[in-house]
Protein backbone atom coordinates (compact mmCIF):
# COMPACT_ATOMS: atom_id res chain seq x y z
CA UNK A 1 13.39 8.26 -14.21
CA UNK A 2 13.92 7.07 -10.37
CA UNK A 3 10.85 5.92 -8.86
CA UNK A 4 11.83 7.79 -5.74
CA UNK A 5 11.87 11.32 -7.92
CA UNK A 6 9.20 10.93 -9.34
CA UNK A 7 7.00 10.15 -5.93
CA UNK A 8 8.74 13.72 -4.38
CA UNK A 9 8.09 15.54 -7.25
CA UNK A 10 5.64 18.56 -6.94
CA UNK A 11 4.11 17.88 -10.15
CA UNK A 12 3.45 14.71 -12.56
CA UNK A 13 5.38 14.21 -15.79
CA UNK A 14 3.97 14.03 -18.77
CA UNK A 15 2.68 10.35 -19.07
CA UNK A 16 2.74 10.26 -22.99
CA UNK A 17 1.03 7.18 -24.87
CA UNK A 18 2.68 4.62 -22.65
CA UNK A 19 4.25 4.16 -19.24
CA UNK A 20 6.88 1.42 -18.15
CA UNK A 21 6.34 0.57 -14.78
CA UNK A 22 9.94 -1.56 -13.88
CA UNK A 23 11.91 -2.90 -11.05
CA UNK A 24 11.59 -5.68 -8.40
CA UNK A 25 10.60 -3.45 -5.74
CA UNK A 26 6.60 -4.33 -5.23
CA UNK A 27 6.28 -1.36 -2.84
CA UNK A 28 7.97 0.56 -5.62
CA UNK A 29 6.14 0.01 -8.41
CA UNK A 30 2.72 -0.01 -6.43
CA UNK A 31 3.24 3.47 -5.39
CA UNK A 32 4.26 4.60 -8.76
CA UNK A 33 1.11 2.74 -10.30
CA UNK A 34 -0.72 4.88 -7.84
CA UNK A 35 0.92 8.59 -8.41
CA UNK A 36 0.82 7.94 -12.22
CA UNK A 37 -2.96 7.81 -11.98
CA UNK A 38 -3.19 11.03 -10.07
CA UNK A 39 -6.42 10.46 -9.10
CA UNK A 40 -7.86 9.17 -12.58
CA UNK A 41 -9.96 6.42 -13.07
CA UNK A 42 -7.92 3.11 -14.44
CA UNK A 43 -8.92 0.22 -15.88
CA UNK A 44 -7.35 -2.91 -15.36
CA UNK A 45 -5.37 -5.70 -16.91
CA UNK A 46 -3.28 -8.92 -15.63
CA UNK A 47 -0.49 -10.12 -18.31
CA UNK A 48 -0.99 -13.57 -18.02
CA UNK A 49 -4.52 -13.37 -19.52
CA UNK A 50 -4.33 -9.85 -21.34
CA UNK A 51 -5.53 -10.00 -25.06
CA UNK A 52 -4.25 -7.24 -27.43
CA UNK A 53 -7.31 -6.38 -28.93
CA UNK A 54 -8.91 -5.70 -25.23
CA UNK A 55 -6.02 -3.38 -24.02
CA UNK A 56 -6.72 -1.71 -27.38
CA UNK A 57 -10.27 -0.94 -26.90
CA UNK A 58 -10.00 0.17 -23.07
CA UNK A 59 -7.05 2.63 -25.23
CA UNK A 60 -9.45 3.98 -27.89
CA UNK A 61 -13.11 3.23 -27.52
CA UNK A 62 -14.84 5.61 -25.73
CA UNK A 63 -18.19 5.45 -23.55
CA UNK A 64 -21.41 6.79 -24.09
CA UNK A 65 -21.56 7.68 -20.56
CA UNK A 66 -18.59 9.80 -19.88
CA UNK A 67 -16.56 7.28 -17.69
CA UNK A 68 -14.02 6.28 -19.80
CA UNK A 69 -10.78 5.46 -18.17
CA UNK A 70 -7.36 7.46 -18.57
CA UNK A 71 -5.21 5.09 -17.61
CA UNK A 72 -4.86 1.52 -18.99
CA UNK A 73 -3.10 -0.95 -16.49
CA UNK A 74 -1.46 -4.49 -17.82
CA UNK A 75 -0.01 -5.76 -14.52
CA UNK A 76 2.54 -8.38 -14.55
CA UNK A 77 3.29 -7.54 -17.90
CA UNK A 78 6.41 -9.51 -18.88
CA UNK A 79 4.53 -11.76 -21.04
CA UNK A 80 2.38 -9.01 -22.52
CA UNK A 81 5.07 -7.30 -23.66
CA UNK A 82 6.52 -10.36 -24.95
CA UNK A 83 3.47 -11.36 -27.08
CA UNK A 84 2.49 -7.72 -28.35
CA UNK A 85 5.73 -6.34 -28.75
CA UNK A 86 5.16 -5.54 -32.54
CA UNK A 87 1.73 -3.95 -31.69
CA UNK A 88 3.10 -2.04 -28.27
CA UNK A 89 5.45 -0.19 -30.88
CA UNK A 90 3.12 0.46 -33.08
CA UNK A 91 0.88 1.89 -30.58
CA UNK A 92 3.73 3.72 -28.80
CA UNK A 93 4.63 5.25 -32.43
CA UNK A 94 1.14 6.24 -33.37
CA UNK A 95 -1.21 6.50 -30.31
CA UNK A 96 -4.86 7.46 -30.67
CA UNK A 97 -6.26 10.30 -28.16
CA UNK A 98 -5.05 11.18 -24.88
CA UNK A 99 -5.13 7.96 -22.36
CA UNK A 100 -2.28 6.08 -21.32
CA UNK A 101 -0.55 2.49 -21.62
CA UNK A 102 0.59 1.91 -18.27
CA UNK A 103 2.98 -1.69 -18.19
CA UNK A 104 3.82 -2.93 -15.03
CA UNK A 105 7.32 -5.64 -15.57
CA UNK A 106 9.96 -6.95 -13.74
CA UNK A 107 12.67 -5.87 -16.80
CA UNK A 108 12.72 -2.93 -19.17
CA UNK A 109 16.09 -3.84 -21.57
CA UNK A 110 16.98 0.03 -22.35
CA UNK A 111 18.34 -1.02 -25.83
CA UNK A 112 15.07 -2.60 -27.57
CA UNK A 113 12.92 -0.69 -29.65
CA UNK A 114 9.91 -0.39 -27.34
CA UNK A 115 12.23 1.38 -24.61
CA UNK A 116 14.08 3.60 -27.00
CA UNK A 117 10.63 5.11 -28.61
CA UNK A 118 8.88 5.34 -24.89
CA UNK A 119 12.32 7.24 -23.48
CA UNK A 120 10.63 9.87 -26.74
CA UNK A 121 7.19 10.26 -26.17
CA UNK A 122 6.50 8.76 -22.97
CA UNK A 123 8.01 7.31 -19.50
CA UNK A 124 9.87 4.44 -17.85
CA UNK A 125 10.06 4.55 -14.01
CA UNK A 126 12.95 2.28 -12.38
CA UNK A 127 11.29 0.70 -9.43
CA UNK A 128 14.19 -1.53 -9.20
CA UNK A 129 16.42 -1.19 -5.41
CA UNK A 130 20.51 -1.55 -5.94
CA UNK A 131 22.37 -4.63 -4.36
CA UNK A 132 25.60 -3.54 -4.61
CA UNK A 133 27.02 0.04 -4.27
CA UNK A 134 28.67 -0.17 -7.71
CA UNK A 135 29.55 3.61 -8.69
CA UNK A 136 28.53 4.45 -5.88
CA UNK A 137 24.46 3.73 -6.37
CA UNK A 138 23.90 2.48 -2.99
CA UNK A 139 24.81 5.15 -1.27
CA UNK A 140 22.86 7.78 -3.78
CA UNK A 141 19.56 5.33 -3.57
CA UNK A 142 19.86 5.67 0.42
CA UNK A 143 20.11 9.23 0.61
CA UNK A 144 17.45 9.57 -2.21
CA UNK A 145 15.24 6.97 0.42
CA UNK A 146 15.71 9.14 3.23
CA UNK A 147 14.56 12.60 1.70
CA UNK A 148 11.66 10.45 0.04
CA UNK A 149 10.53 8.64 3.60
CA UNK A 150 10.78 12.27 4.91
CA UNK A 151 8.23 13.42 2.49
CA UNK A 152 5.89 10.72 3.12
CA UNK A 153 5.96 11.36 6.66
CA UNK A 154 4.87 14.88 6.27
CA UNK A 155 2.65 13.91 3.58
CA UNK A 156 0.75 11.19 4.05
CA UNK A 157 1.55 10.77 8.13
CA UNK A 158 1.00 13.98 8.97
CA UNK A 159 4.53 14.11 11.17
CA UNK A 160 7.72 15.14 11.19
CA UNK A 161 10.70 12.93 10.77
CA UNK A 162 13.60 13.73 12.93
CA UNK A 163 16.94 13.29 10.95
CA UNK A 164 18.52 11.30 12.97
CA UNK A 165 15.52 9.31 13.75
CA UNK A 166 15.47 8.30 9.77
CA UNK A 167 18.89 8.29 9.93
CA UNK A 168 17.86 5.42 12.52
CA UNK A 169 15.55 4.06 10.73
CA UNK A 170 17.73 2.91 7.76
CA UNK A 171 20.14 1.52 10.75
CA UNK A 172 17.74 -0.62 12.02
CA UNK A 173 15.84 -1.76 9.37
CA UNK A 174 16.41 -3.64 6.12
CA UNK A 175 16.59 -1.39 3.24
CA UNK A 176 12.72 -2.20 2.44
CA UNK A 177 10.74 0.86 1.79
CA UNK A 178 7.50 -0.31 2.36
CA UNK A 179 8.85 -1.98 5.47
CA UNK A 180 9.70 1.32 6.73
CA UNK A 181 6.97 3.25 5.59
CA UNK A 182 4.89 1.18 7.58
CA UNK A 183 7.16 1.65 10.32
CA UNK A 184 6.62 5.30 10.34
CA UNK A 185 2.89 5.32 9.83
CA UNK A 186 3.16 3.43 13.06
CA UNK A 187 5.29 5.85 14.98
CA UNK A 188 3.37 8.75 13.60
CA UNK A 189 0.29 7.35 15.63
CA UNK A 190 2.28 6.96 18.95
CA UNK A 191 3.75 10.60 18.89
CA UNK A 192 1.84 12.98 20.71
CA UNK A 193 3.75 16.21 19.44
CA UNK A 194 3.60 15.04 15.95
CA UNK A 195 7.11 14.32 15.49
CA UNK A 196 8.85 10.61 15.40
CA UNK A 197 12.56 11.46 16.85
CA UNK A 198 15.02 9.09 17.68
CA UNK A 199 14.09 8.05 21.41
CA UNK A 200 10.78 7.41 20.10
CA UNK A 201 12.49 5.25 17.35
CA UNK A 202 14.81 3.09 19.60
CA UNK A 203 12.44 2.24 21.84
CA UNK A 204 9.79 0.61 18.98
CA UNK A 205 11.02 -0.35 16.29
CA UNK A 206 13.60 -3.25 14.96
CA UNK A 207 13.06 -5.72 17.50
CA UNK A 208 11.01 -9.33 17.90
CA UNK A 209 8.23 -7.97 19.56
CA UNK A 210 7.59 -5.91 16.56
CA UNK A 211 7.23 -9.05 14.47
CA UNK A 212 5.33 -10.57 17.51
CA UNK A 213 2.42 -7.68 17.14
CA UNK A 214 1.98 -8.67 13.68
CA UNK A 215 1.23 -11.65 14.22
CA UNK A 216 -1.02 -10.68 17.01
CA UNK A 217 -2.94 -8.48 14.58
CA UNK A 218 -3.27 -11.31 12.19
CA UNK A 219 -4.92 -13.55 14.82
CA UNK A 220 -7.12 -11.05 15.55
CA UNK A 221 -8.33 -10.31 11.96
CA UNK A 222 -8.85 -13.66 10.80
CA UNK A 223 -10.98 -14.05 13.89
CA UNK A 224 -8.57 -16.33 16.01
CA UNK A 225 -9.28 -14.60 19.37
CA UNK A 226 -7.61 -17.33 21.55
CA UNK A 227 -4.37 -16.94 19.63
CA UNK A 228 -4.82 -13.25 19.84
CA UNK A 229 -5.21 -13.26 23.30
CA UNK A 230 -1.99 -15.50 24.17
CA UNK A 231 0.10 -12.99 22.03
CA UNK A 232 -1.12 -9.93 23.35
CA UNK A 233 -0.08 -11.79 26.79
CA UNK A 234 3.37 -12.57 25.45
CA UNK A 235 3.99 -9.32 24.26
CA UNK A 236 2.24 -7.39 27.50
CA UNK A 237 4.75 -9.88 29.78
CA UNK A 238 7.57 -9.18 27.90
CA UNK A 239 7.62 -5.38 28.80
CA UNK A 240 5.66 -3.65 25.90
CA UNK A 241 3.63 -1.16 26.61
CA UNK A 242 -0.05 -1.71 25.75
CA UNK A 243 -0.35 2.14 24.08
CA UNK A 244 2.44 1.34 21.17
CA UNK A 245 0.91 -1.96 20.18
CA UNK A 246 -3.07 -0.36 19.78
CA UNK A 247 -1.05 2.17 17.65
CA UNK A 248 0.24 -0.89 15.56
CA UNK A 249 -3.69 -2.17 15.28
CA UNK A 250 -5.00 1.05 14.60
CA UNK A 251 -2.73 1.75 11.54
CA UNK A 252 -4.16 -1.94 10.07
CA UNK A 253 -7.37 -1.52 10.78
CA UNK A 254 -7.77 2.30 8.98
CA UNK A 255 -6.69 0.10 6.03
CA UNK A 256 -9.48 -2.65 6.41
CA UNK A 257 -11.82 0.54 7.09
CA UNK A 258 -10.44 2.41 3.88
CA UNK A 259 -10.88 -1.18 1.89
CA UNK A 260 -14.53 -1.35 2.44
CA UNK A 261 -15.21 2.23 2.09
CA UNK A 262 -14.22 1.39 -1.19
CA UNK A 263 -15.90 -1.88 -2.26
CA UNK A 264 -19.58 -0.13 -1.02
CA UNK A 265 -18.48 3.16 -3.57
CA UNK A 266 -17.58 1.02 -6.15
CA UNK A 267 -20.58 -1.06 -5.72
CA UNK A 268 -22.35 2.37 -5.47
CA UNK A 269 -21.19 2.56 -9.15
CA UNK A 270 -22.08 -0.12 -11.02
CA UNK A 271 -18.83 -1.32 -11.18
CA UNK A 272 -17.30 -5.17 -10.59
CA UNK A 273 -15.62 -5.22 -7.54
CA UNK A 274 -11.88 -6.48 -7.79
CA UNK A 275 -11.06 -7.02 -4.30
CA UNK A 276 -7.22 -7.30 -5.16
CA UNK A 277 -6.82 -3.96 -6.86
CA UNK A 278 -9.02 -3.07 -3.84
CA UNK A 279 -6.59 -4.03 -0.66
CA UNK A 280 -3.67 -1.99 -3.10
CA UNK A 281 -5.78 1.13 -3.10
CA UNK A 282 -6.28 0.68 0.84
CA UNK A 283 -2.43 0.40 1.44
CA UNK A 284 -1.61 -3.27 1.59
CA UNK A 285 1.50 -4.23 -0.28
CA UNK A 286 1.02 -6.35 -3.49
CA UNK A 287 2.73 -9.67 -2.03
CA UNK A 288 -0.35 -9.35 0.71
CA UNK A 289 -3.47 -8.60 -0.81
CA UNK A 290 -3.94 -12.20 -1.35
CA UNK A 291 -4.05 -12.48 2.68
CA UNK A 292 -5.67 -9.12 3.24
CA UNK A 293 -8.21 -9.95 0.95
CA UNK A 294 -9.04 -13.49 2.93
CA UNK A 295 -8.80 -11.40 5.77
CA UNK A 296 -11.43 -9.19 4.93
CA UNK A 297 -13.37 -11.45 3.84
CA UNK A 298 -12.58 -13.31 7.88
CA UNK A 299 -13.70 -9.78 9.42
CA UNK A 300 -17.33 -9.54 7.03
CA UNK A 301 -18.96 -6.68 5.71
CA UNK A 302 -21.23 -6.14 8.79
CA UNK A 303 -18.06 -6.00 10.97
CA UNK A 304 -16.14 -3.94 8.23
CA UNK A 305 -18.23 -1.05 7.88
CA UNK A 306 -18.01 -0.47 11.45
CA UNK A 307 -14.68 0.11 11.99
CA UNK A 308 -14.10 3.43 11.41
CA UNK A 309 -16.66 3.96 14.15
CA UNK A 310 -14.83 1.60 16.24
CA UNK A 311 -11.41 3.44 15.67
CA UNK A 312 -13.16 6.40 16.58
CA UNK A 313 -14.30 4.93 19.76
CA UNK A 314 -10.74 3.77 20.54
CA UNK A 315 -9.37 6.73 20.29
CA UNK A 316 -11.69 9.17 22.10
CA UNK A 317 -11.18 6.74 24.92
CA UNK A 318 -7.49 6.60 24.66
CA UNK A 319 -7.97 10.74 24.70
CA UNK A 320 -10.95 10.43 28.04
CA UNK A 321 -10.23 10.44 31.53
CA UNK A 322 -10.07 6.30 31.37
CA UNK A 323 -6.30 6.77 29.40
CA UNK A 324 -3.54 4.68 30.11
CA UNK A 325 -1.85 1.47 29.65
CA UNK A 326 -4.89 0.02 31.69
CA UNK A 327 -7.24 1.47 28.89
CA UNK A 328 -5.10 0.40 25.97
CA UNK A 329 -5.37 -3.27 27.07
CA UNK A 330 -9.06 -2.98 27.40
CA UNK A 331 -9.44 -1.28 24.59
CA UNK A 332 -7.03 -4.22 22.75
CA UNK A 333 -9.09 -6.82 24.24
CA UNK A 334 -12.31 -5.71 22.85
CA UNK A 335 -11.32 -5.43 19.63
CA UNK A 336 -9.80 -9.22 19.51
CA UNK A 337 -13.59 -9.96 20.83
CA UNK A 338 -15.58 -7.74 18.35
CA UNK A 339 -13.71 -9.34 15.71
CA UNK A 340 -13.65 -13.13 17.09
CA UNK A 341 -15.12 -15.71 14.76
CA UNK A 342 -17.42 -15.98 17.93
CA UNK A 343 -18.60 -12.67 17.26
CA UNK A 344 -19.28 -13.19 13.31
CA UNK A 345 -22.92 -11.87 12.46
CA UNK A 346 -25.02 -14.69 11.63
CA UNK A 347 -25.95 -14.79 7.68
CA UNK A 348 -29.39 -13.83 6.83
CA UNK A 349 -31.90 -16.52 6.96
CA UNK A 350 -29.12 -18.84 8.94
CA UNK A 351 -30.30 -21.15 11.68
């Protein structure tokens, strides 16, 4: 199965005993990790260190408290798969109960035995993008892209997608789904009629100052607020409009907020905290979680759990009488100082 039908689809296939998860698209694959879930509770595995007999018992023991886990993650699981194969076929071939082997791996060989007996009882996802438009696979993984990045819009952006605007899109942009999923999360927040349509597309997206923001937004969450500052100045002198660029921060933020919404509730529940699997759930791709993990860490609890509040702030006054480019700047400016290294709480009991 496509990972791109299986992330449209109204309803979730039947897992079966075990899952491959395959493909070097990390945007892919994380999104697929997430929908296979579908909401369950997961425990998790990395390859590198996974032991057999642990994967087994998160598969088949069960808790005397009720909070046993449905799915059963082994992420980067190349060499997993390599060590266990005798004992993934085995399981695969006689599960026990209901949860689910989920493997997360760059390759899936169709013709082994592993594949052939999870194409019968359970799934393999293809989270791989084509290079080439051999058979014409290119051109049927770009039209799948587009219907997909239309549904995300509406479903997870809450906006419409022009046509030709995504048609745009793909023009513009490298064929990186995440890439333009963040794109449109973007847009979606600087559209007041809820629809992203193609002058709204031209005029943001594709060009240096885009790249430029990032960077801004970067500075300002690791706490450099003079670097910050000189950015924002670039950018502001170059021509861009203050409004697009808090749009750009906003998005990034929500994800920081989201994050420690979900360390304090998992904290809440006696469980460890894994800050990695953490920054995924929040919506940072899986080649950045090492940075948005520092990051948060750079930004601090105290600072964290206030974000949503300031967000909130931002955009009532973005919405008040005081709206404008004038405001946005403001508004940008405080938010470089509220999150300035300057502006760190001091630790309890520091002098």
């Amino acid at each position: 199965m496509l990972a791109l039908e299986l992330l449209v689809a109204k309803q979730l296939p039947e897992r079966g005993p075990l899952c491959a998860v395959y493909g070097d698209d990390d945007y892919l694959r994380r999104e697929v990790l997430m929908r296979l879930r579908g909401g369950e509770s997961a425990a998790y595995f990395t390859g590198k260190e996974a032991d057999w007999r642990d994967v087994h018992d998160a598969l088949t023991t069960m808790s005397l408290f009720g909070d046993d886990a449905q799915v059963v993650v082994v992420e980067e699981a190349d060499t997993f798969v390599t060590a266990c194969r005798d004992k993934l076929e085995n399981w695969v071939n006689s599960p026990h109960g209901s949860r689910t082997l989920v493997l997360e791996v760059k390759t899936w060989p169709k013709t082994t035995r592993l594949a052939k007996a999870t194409d019968k009882v359970g799934l393999a996802v293809d989270c791989g993008v084509p290079t080439d438009n051999k058979g014409g696979r290119l051109n049927k993984f770009t039209t799948a892209a587009k219907k997909w990045l239309s549904h995300r819009a509406k479903h997870v952006h809450q906006c419409e997608l022009d046509r030709t605007a995504c048609d745009r899109l793909f023009d513009l942009l490298p064929l990186s789904l995440g890439l333009m999923d963040q794109e449109v999360a973007k847009l979606s927040l600087m559209s007041d009629s809820g629809v992203v349509d193609l002058p709204l597309v031209e005029a943001n997206v594709g060009d240096w100052r885009t790249r430029q923001t990032w960077d801004m937004i970067d500075a300002m969450v690791e706490g450099r607020a003079a670097e910050a500052m000189k950015q924002l100045d670039k950018l502001l002198a170059a021509g861009e409009e203050p409004i697009p660029i808090l749009a750009q921060v906003a998005y990034t933020l929500r994800k920081f907020a989201t994050a420690s919404r979900l360390v304090e509730q998992t904290e809440a529940a006696g469980r460890r905290v894994y800050l990695p699997q953490v920054m995924l759930e929040a919506g940072f791709w899986k080649n950045k979680t090492d940075d948005a993990t520092r990051q948060l860490k750079a930004i601090g609890r105290p600072r964290a759990l206030q974000l949503s509040r300031w967000l909130l702030e931002m955009d009532l006054a973005m919405k008040g009488y005081n709206s404008g480019a004038d405001a946005a700047r403001l508004e940008l400016e405080r938010l470089i100082a509220r999150l300035s290294d300057e502006a760190k709480p001091a630790r309890a009991g520091a002098r």
